[in-house]
Protein backbone atom coordinates (compact mmCIF):
# COMPACT_ATOMS: atom_id res chain seq x y z
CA UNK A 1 9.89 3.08 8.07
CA UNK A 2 8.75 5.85 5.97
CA UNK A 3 6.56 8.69 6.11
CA UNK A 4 4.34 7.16 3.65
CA UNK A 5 4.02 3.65 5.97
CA UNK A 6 3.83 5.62 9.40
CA UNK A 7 0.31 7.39 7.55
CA UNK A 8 -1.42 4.30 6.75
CA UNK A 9 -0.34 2.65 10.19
CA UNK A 10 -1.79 5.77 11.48
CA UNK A 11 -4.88 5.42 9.95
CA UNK A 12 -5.04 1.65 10.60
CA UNK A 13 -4.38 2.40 14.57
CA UNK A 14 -7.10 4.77 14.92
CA UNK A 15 -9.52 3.22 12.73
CA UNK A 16 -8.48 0.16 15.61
CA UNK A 17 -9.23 2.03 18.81
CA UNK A 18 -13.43 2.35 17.03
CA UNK A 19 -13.38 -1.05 15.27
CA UNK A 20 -11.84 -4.59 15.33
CA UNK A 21 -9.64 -5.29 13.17
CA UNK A 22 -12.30 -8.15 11.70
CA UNK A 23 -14.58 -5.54 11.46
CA UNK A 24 -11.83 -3.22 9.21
CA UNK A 25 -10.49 -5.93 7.33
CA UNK A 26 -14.54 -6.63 6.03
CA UNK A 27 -15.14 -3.07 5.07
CA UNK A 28 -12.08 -2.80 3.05
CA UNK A 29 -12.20 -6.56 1.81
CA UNK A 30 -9.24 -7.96 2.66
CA UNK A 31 -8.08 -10.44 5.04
CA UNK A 32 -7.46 -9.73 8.93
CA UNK A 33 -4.12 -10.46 8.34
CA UNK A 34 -3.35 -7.88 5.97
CA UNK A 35 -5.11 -5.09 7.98
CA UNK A 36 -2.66 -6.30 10.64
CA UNK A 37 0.02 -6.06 8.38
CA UNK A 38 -1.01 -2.52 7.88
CA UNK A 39 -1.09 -1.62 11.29
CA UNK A 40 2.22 -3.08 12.11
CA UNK A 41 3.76 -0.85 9.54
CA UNK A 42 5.28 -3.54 7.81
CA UNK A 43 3.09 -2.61 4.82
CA UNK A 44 0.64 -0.26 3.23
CA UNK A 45 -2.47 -0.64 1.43
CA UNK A 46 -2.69 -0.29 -2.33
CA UNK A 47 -4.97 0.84 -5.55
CA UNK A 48 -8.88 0.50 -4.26
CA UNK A 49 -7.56 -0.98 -0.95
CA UNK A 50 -5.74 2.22 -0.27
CA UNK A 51 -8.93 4.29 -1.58
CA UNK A 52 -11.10 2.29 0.53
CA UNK A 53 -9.08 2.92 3.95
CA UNK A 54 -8.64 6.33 3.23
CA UNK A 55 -11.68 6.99 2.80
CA UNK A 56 -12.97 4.54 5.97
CA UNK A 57 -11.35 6.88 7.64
CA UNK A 58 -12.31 9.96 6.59
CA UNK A 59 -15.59 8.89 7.66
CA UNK A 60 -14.40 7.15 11.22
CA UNK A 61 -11.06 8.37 11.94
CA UNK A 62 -9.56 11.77 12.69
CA UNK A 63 -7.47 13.85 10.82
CA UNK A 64 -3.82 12.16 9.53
CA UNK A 65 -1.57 15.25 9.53
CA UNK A 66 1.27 15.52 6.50
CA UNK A 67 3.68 18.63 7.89
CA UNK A 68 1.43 19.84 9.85
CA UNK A 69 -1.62 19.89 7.34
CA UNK A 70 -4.57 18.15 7.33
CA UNK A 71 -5.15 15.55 4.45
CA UNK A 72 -8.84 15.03 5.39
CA UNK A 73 -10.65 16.34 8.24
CA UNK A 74 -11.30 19.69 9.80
CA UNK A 75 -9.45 22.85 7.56
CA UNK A 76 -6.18 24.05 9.82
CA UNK A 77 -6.59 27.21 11.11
């Protein structure tokens, strides 16, 4: 699996320990099966799909880390 997957499972598994997946798929508007998809790591979400989890979890999730820096979330220190 690649970096790039392991991130969006990441997000997918956090945004799951808050919300159903039901409740994910709907705010991103896709099927339940896809967000599961997602969160299996056997794919990733793309164009608006991608923007829309992202920024989901921005507003939901915590911080994904990319070598040790923050994409979204709090500023390292």
């Amino acid at each position: 699996m690649t970096e790039e997957l392991k991130r969006w499972q990441q997000m997918v598994v956090e945004l799951h320990q808050i919300f159903t997946l039901e409740y994910i798929a709907i705010e991103i508007g896709v099927s339940v099966r896809q967000v599961s998809n997602w969160k299996a790591g056997a794919d990733r979400p793309l164009g608006m799909n991608a923007v829309k989890l992202y920024l989901f979890h921005g507003k939901h999730g915590t911080p994904v880390q990319v070598e040790g820096t923050p994409v979204h979330g709090e500023v390292a220190k």
